[in-house]
C-alpha atoms as a PDB file:
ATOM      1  CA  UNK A   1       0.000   0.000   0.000  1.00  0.00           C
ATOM      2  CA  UNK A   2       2.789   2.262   0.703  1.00  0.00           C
ATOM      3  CA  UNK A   3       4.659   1.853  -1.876  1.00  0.00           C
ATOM      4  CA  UNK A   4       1.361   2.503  -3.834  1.00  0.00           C
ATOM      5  CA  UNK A   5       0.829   6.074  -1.951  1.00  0.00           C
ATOM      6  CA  UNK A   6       4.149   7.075  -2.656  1.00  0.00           C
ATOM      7  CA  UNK A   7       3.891   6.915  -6.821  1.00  0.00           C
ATOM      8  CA  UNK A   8       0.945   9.021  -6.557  1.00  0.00           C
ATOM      9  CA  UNK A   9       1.103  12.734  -7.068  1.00  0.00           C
ATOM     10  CA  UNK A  10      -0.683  14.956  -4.543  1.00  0.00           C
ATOM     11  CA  UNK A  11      -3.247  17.261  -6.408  1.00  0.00           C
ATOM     12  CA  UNK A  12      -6.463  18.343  -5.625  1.00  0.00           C
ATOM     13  CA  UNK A  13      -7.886  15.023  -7.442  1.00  0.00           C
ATOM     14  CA  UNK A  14      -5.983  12.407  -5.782  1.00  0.00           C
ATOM     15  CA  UNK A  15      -5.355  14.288  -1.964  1.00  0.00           C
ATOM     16  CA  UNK A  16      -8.265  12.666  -0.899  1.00  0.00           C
ATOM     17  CA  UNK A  17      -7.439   8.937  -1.885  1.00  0.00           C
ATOM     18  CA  UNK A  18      -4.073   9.111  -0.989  1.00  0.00           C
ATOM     19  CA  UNK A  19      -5.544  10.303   2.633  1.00  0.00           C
ATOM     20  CA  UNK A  20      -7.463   7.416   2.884  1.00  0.00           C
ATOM     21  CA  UNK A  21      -5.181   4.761   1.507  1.00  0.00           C
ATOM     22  CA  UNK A  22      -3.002   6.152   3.932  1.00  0.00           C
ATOM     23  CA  UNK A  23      -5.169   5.633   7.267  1.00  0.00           C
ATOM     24  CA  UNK A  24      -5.550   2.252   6.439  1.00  0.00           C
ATOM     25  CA  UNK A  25      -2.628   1.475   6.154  1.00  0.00           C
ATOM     26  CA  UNK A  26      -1.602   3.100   9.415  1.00  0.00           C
ATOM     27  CA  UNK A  27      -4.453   1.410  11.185  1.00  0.00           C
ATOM     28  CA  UNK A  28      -3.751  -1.920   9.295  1.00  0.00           C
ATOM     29  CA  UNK A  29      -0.193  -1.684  11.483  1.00  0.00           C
ATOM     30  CA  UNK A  30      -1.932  -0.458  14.450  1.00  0.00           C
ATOM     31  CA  UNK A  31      -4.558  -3.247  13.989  1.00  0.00           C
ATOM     32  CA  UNK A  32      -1.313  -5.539  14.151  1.00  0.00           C
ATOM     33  CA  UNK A  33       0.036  -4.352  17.468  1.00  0.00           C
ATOM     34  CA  UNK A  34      -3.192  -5.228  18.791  1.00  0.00           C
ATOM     35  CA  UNK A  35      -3.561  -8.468  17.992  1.00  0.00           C
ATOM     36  CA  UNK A  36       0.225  -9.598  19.015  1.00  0.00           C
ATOM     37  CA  UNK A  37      -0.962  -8.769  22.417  1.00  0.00           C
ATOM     38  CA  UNK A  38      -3.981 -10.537  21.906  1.00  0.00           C
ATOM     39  CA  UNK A  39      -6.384  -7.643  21.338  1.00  0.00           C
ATOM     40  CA  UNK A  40      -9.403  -7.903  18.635  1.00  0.00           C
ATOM     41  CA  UNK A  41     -10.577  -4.504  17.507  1.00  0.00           C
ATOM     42  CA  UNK A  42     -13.947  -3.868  16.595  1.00  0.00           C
ATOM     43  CA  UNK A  43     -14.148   0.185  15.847  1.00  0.00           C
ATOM     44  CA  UNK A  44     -11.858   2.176  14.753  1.00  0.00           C
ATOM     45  CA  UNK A  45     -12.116   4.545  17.822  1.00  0.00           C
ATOM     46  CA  UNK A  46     -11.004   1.708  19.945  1.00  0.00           C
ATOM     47  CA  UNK A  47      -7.365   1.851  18.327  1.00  0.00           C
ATOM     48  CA  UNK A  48      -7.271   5.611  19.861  1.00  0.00           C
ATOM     49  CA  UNK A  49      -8.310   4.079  22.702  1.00  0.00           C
ATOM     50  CA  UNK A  50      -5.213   1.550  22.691  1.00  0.00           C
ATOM     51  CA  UNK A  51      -2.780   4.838  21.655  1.00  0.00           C
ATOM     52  CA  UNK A  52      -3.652   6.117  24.875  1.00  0.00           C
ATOM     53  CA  UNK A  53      -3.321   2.929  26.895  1.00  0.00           C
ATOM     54  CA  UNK A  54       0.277   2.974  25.257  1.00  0.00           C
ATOM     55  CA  UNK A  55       0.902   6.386  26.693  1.00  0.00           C
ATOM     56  CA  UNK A  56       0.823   7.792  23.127  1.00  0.00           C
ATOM     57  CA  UNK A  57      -1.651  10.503  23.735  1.00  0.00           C
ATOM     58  CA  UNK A  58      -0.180  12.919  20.782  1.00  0.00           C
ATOM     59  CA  UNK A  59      -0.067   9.658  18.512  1.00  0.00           C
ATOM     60  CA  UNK A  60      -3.486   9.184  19.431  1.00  0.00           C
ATOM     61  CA  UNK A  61      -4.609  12.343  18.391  1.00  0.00           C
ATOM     62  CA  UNK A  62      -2.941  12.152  15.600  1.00  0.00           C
ATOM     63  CA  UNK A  63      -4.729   9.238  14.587  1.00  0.00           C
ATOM     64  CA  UNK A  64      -7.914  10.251  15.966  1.00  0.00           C
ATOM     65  CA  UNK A  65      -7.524  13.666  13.703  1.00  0.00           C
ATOM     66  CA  UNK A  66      -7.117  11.302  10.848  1.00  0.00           C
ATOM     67  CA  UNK A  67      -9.612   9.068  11.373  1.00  0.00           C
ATOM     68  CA  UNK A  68     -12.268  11.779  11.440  1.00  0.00           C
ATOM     69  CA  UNK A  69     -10.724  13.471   7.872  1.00  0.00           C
ATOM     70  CA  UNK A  70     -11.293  10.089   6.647  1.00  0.00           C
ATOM     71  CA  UNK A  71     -14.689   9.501   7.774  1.00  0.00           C
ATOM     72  CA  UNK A  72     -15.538  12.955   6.302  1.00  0.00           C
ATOM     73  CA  UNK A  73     -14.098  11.892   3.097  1.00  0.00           C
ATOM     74  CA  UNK A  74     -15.917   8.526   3.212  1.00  0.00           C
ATOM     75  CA  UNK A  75     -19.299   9.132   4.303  1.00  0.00           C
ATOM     76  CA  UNK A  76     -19.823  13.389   3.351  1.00  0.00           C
ATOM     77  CA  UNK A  77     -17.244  13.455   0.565  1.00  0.00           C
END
């Protein structure tokens, strides 16, 4: 997916995809860390919610800024 995001230019067209190809990729890794330590993840707040439990507040909301550009792009467009 990266390597994907990376060939892509950044214009007004393609800013939006490349945001969202790039959250999922960062929660896909995120997604990872939880389940090494045995966690299953069932919204996408919860991995915020982990962040935080990892003392990774400004990560968090990072993440948590992210997530809600990429809802907006998702569901309002």
């Amino acid at each position: 997916m990266l390597k994907t995001i990376e060939r892509i230019e950044i214009t007004d067209i393609t800013a939006s995809t490349v945001l969202s190809i790039s959250y999922e990729a960062l929660r896909e890794v995120i997604e990872a860390l939880c389940l090494m330590e045995g966690y299953k993840v069932y919204s996408h707040e919860a991995f915020t919610a982990y962040l935080i439990a990892l003392k990774e507040e400004s990560i968090a909301a990072s993440f948590d800024r992210f997530r809600k550009l990429r809802n907006g792009i998702n569901y309002y467009g």
